[in-house]
Protein backbone atom coordinates (compact mmCIF):
# COMPACT_ATOMS: atom_id res chain seq x y z
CA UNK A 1 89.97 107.89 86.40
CA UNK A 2 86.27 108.97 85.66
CA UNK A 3 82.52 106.64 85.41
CA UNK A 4 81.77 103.47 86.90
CA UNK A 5 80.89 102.90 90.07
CA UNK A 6 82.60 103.18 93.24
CA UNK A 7 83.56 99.22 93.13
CA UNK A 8 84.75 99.63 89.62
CA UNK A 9 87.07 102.28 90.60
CA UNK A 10 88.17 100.88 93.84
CA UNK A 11 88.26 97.62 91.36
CA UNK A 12 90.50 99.45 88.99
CA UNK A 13 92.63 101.54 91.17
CA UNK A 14 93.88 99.03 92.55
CA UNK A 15 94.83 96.94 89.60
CA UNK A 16 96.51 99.54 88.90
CA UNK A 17 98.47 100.37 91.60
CA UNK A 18 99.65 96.53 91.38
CA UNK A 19 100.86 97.01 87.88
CA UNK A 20 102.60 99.52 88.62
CA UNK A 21 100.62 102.64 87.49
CA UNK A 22 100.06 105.54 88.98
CA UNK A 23 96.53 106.70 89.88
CA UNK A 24 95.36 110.63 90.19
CA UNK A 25 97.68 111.75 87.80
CA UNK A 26 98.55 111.27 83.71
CA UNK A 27 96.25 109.96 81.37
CA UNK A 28 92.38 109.98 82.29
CA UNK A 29 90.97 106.55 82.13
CA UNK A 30 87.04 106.57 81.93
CA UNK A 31 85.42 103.64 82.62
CA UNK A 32 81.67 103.24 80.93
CA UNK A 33 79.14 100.87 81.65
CA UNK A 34 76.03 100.49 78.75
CA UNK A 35 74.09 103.10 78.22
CA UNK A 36 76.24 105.83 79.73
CA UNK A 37 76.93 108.95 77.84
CA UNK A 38 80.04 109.75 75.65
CA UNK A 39 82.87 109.93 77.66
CA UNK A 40 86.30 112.76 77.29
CA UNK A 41 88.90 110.52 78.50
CA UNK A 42 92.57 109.43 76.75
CA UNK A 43 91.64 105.63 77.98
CA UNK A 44 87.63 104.76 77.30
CA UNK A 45 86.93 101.72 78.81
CA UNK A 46 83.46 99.71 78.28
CA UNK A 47 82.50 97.07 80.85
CA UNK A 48 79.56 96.05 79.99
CA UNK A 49 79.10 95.99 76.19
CA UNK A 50 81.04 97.41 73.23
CA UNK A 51 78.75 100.51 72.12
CA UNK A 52 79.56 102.73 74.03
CA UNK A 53 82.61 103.07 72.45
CA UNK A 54 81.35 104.65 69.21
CA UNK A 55 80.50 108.01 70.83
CA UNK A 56 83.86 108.39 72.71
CA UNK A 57 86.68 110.34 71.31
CA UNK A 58 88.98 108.97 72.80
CA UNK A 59 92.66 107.63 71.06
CA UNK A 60 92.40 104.49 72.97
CA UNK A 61 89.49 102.11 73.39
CA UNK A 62 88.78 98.88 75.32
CA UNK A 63 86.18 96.61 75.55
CA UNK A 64 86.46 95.16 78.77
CA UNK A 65 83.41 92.80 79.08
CA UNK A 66 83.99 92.84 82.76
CA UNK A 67 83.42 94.07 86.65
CA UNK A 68 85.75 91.76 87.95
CA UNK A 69 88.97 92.22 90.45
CA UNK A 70 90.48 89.69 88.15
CA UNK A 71 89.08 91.85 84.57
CA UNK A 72 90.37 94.74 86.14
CA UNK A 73 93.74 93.59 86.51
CA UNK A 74 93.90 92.09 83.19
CA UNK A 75 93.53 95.64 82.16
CA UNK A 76 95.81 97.11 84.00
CA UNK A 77 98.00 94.58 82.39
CA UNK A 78 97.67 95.86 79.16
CA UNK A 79 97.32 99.62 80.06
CA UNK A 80 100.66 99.20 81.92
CA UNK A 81 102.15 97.15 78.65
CA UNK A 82 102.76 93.93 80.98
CA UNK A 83 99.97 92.11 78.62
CA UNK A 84 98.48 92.31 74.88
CA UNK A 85 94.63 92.76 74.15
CA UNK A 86 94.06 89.76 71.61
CA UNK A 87 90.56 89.95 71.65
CA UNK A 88 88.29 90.83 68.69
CA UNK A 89 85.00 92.55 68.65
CA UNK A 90 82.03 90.14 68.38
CA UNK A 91 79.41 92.65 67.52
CA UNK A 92 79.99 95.87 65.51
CA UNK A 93 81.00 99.31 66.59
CA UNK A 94 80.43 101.77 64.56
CA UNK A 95 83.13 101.62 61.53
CA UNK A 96 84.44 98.60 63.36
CA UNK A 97 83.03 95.36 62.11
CA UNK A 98 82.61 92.20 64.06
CA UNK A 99 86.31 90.94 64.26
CA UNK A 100 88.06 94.34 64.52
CA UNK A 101 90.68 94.24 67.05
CA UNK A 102 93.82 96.02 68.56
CA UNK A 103 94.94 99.12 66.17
């Protein structure tokens, strides 16, 4: 796991560890609040807005819109494949349109 702030990991980690996933090893998660650089991750998570997401490379992307314990674990939900992301973009990203969701 890589970005966001100390909370947000704390936040995250231990979402995840309640799901049921592993943390310090496997896939890189990097969480990204607006206006933070690209990210190298195989998880890019944005928390506070969508954008970010156009300059990261990596195969997954999430829009978050969240800090929360509770956003967090819905997350971990999904990442862990407990939960679906139904939610659609309401702004565009890059070649993603308003509407665009789950690929």
């Amino acid at each position: 796991m890589t970005g966001g702030t100390e909370q947000d990991r704390a936040r995250f980690a231990a979402a995840a560890r309640q799901a049921g996933i592993g943390v310090g090893a496997g896939p890189v998660v990097a969480l990204i609040g607006y206006g933070e650089g690209p990210v190298t991750a195989d998880v890019a998570v944005a928390l506070d807005a969508p954008w970010p997401l156009e300059k990261s490379a990596a195969p997954a992307k999430i829009a978050l819109y969240g800090r929360s314990q509770e956003a967090f674990e819905a997350l971990a939900a999904v990442l862990a494949g407990k939960a679906t992301a139904p939610g659609k973009l309401p702004v565009a990203v890059g070649a993603q349109g308003p509407g665009a969701g789950c690929k």
